[in-house]
PDB file of N, CA and C in Angstrom:
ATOM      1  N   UNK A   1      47.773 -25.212 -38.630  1.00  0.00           N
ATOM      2  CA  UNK A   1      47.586 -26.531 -38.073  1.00  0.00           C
ATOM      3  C   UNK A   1      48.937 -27.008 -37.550  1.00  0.00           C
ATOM      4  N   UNK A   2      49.146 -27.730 -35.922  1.00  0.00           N
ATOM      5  CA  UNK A   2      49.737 -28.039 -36.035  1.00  0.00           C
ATOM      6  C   UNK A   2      50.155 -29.676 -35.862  1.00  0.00           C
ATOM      7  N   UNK A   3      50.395 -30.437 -35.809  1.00  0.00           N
ATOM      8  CA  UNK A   3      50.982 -31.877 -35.944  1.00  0.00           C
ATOM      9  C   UNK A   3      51.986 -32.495 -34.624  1.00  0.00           C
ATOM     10  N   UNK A   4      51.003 -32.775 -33.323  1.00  0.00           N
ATOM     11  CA  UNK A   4      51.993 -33.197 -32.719  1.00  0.00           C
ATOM     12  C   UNK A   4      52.241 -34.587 -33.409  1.00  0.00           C
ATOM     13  N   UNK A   5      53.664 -35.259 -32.930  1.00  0.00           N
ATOM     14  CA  UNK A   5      53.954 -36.518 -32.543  1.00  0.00           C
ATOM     15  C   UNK A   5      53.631 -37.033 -31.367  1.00  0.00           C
ATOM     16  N   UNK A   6      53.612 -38.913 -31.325  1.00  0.00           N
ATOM     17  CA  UNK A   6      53.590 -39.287 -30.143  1.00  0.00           C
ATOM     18  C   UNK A   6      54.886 -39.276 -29.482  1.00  0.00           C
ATOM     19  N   UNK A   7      55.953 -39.230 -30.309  1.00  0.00           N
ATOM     20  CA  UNK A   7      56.843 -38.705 -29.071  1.00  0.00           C
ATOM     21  C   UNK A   7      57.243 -37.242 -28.191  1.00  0.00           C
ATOM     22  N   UNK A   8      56.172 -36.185 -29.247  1.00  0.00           N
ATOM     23  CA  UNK A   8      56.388 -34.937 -28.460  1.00  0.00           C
ATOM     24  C   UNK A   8      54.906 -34.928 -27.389  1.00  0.00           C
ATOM     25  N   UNK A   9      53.912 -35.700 -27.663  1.00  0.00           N
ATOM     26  CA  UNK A   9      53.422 -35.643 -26.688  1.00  0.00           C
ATOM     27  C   UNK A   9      53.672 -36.519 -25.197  1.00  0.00           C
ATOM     28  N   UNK A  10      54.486 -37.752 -25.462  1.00  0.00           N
ATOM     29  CA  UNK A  10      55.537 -38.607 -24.012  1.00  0.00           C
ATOM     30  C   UNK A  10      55.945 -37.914 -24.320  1.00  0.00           C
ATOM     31  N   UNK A  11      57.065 -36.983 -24.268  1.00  0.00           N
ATOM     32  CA  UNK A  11      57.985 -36.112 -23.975  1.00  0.00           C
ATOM     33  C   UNK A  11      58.133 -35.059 -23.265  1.00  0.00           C
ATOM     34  N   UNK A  12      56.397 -34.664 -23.049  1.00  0.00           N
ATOM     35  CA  UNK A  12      56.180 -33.246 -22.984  1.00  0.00           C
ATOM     36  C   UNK A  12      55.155 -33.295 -22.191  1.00  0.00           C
ATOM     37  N   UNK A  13      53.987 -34.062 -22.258  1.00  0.00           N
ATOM     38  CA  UNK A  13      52.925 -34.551 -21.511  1.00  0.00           C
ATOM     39  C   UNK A  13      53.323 -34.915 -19.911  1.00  0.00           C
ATOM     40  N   UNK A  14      52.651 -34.229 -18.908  1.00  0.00           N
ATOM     41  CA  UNK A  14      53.019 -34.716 -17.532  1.00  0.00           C
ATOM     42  C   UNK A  14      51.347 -35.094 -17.549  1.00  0.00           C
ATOM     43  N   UNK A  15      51.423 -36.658 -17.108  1.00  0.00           N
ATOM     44  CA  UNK A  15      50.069 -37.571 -17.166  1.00  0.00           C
ATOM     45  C   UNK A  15      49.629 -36.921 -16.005  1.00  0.00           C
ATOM     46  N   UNK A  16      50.347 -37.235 -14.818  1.00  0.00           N
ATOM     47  CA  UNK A  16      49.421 -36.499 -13.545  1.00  0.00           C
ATOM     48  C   UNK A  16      48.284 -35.514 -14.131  1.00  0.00           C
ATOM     49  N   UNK A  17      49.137 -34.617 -14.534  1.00  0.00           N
ATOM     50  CA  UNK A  17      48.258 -33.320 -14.687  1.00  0.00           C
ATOM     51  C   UNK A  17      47.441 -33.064 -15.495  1.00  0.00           C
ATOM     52  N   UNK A  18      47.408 -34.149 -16.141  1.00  0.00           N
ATOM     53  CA  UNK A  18      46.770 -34.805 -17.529  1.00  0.00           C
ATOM     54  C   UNK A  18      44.873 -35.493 -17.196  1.00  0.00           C
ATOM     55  N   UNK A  19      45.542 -36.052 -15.923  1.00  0.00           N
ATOM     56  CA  UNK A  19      44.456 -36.664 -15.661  1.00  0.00           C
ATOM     57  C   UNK A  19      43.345 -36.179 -14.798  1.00  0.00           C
ATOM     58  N   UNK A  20      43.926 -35.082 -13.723  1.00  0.00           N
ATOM     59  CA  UNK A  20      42.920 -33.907 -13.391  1.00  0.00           C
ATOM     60  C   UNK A  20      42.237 -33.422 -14.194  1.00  0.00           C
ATOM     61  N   UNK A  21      42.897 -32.965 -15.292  1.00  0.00           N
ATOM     62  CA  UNK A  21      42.453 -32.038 -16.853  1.00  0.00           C
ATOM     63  C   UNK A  21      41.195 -32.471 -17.539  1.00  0.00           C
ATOM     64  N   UNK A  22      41.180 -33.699 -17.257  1.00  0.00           N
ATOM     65  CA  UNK A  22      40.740 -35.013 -18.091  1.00  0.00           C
ATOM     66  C   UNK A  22      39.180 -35.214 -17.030  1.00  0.00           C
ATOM     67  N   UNK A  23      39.723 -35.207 -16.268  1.00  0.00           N
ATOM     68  CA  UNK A  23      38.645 -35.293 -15.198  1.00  0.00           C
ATOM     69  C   UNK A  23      37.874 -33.860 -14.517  1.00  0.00           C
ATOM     70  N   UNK A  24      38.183 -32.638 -15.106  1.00  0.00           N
ATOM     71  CA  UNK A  24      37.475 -31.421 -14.777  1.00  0.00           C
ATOM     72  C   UNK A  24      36.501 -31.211 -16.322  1.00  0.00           C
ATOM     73  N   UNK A  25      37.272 -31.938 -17.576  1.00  0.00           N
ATOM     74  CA  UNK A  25      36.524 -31.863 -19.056  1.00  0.00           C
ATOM     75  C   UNK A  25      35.173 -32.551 -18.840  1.00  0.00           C
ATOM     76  N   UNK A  26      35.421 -33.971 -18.378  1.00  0.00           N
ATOM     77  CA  UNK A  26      34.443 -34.832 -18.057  1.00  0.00           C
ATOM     78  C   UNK A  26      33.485 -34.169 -17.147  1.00  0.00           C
ATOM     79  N   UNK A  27      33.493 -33.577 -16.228  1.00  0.00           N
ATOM     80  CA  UNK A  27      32.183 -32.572 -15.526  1.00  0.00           C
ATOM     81  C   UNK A  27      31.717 -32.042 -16.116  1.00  0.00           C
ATOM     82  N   UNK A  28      32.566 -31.039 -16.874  1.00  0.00           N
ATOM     83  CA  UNK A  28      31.529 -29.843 -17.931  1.00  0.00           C
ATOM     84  C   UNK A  28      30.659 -30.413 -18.865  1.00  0.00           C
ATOM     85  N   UNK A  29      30.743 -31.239 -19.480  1.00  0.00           N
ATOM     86  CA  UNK A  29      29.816 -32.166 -20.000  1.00  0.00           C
ATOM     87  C   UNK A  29      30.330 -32.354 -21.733  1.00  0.00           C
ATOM     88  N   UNK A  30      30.241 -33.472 -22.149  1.00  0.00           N
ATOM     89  CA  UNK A  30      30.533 -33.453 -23.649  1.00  0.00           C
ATOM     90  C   UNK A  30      29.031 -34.118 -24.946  1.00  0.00           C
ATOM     91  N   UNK A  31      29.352 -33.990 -26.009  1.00  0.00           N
ATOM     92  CA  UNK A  31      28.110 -34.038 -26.507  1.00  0.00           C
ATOM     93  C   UNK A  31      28.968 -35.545 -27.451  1.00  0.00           C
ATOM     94  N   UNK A  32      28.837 -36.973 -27.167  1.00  0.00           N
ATOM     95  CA  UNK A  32      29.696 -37.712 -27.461  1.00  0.00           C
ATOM     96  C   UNK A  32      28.702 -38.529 -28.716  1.00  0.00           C
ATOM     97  N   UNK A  33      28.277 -38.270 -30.119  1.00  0.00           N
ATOM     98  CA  UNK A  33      27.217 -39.148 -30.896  1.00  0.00           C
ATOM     99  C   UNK A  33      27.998 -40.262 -30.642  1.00  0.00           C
ATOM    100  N   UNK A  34      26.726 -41.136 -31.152  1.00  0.00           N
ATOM    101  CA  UNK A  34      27.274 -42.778 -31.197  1.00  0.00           C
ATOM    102  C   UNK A  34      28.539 -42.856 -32.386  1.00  0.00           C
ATOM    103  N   UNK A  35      29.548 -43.926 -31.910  1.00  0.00           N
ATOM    104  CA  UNK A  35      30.529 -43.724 -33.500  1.00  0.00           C
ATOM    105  C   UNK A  35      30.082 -44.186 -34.852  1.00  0.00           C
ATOM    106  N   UNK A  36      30.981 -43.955 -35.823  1.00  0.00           N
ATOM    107  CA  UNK A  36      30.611 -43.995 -37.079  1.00  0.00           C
ATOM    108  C   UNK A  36      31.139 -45.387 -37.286  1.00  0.00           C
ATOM    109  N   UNK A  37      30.727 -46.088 -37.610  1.00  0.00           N
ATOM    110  CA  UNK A  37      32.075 -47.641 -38.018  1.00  0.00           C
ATOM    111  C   UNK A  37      31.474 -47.820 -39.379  1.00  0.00           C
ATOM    112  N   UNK A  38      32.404 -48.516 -40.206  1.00  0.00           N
ATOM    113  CA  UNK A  38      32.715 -48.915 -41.391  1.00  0.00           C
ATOM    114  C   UNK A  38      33.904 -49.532 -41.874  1.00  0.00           C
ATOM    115  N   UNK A  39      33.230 -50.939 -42.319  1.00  0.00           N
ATOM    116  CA  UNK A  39      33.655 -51.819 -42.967  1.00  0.00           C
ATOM    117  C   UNK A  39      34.552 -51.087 -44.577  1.00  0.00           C
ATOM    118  N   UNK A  40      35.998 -51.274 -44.719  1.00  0.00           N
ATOM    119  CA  UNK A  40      36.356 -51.068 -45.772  1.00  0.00           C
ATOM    120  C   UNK A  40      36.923 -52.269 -46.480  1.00  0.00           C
ATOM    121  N   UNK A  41      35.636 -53.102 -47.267  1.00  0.00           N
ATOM    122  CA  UNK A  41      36.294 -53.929 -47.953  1.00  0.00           C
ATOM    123  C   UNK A  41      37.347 -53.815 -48.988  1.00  0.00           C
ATOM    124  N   UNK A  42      38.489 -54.531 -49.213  1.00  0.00           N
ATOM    125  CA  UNK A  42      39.969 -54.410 -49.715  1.00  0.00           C
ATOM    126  C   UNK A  42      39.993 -55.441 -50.721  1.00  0.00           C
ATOM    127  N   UNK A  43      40.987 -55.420 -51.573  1.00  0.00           N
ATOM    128  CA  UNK A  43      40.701 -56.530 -52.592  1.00  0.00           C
ATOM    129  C   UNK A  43      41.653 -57.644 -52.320  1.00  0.00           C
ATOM    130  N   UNK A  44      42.646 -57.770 -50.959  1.00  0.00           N
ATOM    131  CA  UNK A  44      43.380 -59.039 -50.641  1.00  0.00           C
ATOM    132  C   UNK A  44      43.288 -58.216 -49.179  1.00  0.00           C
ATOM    133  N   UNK A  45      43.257 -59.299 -48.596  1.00  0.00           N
ATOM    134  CA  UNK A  45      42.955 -60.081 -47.230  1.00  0.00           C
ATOM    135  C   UNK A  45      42.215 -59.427 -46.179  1.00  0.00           C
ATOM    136  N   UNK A  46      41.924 -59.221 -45.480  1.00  0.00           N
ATOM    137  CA  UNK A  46      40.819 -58.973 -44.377  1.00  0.00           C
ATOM    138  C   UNK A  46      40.751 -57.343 -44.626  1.00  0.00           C
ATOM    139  N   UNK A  47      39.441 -57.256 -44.520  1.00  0.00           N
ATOM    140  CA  UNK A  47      38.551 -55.645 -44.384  1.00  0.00           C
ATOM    141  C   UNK A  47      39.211 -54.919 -43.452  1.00  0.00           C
ATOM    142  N   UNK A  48      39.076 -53.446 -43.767  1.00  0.00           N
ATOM    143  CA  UNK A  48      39.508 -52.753 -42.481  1.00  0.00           C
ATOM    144  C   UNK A  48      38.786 -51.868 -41.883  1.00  0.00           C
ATOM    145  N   UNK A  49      38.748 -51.928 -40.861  1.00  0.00           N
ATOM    146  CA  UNK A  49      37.256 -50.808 -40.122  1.00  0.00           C
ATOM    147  C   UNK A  49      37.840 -49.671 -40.270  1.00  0.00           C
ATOM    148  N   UNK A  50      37.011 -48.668 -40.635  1.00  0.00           N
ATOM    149  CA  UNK A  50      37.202 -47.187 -39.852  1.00  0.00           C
ATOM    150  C   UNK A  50      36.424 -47.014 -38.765  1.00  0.00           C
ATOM    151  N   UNK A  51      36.786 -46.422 -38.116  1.00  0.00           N
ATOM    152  CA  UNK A  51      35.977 -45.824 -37.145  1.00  0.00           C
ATOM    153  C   UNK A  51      36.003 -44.096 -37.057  1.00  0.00           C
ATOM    154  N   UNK A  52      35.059 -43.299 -36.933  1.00  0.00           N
ATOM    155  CA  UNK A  52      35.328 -41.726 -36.742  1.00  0.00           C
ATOM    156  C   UNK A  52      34.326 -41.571 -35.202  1.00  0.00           C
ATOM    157  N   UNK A  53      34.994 -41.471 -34.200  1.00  0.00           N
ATOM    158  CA  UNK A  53      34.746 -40.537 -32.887  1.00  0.00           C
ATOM    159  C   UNK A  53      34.228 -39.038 -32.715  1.00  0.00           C
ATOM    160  N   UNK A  54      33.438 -38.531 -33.174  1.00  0.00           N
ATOM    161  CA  UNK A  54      33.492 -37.260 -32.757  1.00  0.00           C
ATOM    162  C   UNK A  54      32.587 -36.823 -31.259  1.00  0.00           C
ATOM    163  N   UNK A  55      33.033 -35.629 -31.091  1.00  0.00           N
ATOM    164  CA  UNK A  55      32.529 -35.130 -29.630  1.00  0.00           C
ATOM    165  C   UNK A  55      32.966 -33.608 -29.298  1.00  0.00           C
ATOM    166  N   UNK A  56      31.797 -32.954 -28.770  1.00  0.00           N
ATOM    167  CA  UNK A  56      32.215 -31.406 -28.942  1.00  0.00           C
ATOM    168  C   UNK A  56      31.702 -30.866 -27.135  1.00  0.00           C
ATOM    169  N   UNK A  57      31.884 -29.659 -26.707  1.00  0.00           N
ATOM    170  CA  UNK A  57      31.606 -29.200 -25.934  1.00  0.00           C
ATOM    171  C   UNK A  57      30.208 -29.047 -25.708  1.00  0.00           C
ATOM    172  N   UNK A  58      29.992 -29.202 -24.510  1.00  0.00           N
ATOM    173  CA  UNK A  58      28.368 -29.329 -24.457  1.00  0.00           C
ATOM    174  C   UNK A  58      28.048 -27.605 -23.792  1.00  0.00           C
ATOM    175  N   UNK A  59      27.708 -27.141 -24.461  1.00  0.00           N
ATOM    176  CA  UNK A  59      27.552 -25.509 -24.390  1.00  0.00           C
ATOM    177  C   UNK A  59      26.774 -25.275 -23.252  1.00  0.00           C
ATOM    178  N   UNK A  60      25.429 -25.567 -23.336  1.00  0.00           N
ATOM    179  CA  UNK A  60      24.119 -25.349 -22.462  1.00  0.00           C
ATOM    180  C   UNK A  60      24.704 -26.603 -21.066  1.00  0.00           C
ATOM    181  N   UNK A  61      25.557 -26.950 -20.732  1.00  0.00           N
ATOM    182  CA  UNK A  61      25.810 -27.758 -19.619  1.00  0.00           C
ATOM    183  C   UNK A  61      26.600 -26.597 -18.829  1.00  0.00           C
ATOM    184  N   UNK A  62      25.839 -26.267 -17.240  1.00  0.00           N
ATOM    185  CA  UNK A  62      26.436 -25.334 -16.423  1.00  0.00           C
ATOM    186  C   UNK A  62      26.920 -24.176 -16.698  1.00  0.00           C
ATOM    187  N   UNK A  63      26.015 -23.576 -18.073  1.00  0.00           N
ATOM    188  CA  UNK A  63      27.011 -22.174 -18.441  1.00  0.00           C
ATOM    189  C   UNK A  63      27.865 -21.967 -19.306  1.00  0.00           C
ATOM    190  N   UNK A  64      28.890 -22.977 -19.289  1.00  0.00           N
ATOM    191  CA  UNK A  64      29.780 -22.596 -20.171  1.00  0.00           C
ATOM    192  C   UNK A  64      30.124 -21.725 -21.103  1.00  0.00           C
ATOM    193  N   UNK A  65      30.876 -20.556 -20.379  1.00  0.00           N
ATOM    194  CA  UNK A  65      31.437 -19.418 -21.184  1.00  0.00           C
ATOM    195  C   UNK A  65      32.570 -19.371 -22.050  1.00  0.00           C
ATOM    196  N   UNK A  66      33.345 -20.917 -21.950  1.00  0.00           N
ATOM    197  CA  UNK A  66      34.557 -20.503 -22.632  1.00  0.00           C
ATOM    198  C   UNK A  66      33.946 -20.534 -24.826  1.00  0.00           C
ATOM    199  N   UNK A  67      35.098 -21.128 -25.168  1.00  0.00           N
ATOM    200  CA  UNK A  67      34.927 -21.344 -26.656  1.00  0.00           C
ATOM    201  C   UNK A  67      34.668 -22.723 -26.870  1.00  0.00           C
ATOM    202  N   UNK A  68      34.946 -23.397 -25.839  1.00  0.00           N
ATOM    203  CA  UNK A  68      35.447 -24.963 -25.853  1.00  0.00           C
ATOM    204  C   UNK A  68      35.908 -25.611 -26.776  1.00  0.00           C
ATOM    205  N   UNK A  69      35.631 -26.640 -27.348  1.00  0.00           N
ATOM    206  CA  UNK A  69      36.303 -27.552 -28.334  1.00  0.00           C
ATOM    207  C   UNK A  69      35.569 -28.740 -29.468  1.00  0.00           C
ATOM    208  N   UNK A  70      35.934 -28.705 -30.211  1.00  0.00           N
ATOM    209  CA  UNK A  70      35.402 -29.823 -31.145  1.00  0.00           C
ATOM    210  C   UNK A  70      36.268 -30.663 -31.829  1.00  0.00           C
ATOM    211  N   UNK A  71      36.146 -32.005 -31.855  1.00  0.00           N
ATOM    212  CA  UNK A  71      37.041 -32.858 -32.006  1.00  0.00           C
ATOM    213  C   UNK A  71      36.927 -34.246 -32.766  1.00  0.00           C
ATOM    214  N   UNK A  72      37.599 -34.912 -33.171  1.00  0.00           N
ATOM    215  CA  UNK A  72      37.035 -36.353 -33.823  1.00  0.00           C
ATOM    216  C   UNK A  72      38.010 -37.144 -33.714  1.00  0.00           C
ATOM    217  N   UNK A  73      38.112 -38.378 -33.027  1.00  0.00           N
ATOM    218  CA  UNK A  73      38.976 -39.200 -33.452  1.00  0.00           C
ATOM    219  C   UNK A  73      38.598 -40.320 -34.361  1.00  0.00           C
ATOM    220  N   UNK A  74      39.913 -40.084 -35.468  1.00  0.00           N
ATOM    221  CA  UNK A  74      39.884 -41.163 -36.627  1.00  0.00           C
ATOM    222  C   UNK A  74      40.467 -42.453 -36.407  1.00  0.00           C
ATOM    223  N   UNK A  75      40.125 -43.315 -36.375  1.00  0.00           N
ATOM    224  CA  UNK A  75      41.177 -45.052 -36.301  1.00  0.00           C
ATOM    225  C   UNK A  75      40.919 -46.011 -36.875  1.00  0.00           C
ATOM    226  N   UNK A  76      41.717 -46.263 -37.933  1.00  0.00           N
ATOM    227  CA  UNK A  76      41.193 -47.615 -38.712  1.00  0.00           C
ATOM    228  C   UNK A  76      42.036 -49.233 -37.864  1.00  0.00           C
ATOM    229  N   UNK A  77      41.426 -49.691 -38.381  1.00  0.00           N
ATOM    230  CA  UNK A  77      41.756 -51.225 -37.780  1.00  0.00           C
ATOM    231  C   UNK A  77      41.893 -52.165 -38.803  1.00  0.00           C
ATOM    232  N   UNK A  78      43.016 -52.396 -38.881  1.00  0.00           N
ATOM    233  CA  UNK A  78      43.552 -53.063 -40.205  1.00  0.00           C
ATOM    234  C   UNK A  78      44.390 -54.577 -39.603  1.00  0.00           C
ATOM    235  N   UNK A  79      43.500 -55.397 -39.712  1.00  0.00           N
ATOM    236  CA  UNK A  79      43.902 -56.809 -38.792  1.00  0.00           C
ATOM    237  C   UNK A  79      45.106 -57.725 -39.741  1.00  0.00           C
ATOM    238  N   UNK A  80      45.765 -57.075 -41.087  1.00  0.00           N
ATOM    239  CA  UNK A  80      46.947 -57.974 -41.110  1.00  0.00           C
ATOM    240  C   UNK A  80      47.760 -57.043 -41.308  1.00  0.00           C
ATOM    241  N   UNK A  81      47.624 -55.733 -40.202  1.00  0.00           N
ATOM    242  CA  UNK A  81      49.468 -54.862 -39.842  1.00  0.00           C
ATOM    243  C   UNK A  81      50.114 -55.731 -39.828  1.00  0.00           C
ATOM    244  N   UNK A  82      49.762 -56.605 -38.833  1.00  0.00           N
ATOM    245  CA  UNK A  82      50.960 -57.513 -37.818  1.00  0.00           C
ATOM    246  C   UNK A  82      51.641 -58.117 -39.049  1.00  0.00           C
ATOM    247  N   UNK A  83      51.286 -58.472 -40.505  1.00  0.00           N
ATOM    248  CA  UNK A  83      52.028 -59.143 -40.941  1.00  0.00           C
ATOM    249  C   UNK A  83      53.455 -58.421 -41.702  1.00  0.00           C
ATOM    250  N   UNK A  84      53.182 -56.573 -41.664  1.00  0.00           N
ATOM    251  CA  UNK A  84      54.110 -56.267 -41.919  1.00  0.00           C
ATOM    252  C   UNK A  84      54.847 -55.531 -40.669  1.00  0.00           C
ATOM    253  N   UNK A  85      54.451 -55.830 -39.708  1.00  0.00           N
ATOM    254  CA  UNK A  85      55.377 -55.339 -38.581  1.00  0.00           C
ATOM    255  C   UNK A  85      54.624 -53.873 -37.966  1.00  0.00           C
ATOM    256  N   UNK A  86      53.427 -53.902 -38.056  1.00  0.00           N
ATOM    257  CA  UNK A  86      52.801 -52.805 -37.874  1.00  0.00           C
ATOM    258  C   UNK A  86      51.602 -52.872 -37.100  1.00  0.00           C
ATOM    259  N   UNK A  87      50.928 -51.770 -35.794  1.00  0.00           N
ATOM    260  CA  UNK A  87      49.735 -52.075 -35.227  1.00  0.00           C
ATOM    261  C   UNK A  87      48.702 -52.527 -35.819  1.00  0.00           C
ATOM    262  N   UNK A  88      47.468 -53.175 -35.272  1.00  0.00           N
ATOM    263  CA  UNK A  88      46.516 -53.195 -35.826  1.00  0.00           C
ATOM    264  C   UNK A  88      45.747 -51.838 -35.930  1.00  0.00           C
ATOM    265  N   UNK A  89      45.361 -51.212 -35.048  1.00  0.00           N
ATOM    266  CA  UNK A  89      44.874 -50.095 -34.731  1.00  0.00           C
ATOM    267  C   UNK A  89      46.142 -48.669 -34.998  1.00  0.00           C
ATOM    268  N   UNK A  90      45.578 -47.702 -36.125  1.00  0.00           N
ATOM    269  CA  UNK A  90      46.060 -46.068 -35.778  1.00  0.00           C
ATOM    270  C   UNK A  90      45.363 -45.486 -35.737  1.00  0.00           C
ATOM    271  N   UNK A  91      45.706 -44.059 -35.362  1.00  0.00           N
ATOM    272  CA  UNK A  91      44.402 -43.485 -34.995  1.00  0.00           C
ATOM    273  C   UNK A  91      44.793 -41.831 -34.806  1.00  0.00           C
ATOM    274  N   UNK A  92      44.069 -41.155 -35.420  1.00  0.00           N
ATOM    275  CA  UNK A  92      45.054 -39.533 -35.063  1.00  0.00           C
ATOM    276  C   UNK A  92      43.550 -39.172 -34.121  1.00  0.00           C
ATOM    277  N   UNK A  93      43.940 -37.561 -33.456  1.00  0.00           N
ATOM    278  CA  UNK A  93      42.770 -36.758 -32.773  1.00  0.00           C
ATOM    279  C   UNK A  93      43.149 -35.301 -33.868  1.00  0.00           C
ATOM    280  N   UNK A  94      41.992 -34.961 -34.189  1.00  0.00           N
ATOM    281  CA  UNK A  94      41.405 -33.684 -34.536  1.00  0.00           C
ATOM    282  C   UNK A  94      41.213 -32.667 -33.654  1.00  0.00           C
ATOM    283  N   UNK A  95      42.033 -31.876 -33.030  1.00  0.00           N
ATOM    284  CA  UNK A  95      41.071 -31.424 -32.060  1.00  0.00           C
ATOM    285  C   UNK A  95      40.966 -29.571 -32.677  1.00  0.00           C
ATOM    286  N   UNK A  96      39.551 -28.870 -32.476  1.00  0.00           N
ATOM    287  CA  UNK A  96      39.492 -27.925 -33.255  1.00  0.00           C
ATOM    288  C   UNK A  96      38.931 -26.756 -32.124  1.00  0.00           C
ATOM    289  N   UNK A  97      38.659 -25.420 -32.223  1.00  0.00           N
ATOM    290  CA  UNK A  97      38.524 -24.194 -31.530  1.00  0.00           C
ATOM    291  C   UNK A  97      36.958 -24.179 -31.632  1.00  0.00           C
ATOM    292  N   UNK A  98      35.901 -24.440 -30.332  1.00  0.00           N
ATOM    293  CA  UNK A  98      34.861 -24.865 -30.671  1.00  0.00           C
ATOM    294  C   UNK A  98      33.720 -23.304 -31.388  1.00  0.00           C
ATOM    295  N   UNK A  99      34.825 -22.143 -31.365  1.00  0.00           N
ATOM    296  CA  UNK A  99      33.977 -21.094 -31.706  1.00  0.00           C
ATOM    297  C   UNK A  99      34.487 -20.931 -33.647  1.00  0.00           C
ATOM    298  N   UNK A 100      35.728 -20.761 -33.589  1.00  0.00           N
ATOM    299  CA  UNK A 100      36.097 -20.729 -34.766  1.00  0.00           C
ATOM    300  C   UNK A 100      36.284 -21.892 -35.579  1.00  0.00           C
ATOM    301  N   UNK A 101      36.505 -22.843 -34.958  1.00  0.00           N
ATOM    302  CA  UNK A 101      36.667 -24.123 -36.122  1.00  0.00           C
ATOM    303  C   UNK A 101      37.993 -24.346 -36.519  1.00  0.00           C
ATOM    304  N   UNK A 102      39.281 -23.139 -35.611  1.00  0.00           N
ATOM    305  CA  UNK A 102      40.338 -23.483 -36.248  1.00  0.00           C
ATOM    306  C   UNK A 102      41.695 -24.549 -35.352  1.00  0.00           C
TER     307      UNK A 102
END
């Protein structure tokens, strides 16, 4: 497994080319369920949502021969960061080998 950062991905990421990429994924088709949300009540001050995203390669869309991908994004929403100097929203991506799982 490996662990980018967000600064090795600005660092390293050219968006242009990012966004073609982004926009040839979106044709092949994705299999996107509705998200998961949940309330995590806390025992001082406001609840915090999770949310889990998942979405995998849509196999039977045009063929698709590669392995493609499977993925989830996690993000909780925790509405008093701000009081320690921190987002409301984090959030990592999972992203996994849609034949092997690794």
């Amino acid at each position: 497994m490996r662990i980018v950062s967000a600064d090795e991905v600005n660092g390293t990421l050219d968006f242009p080319a990012l966004i073609n990429v982004l926009r040839d994924a979106f044709r092949l088709g994705a299999i996107q369920p509705v998200r998961h949300h949940h309330t995590v009540e806390r025992p001082q001050g406001a609840p915090t949502t999770l949310l889990l995203m998942p979405a995998w390669t849509d196999f039977a869309a045009g063929g698709f021969e590669g392995s493609g991908h499977i993925g989830v994004k996690i993000a909780s929403v925790s509405p008093d960061n701000n009081k320690i100097g921190k987002p409301a929203v984090m959030a990592q991506y999972l992203l996994l080998d849609g034949t092997t799982g690794e």
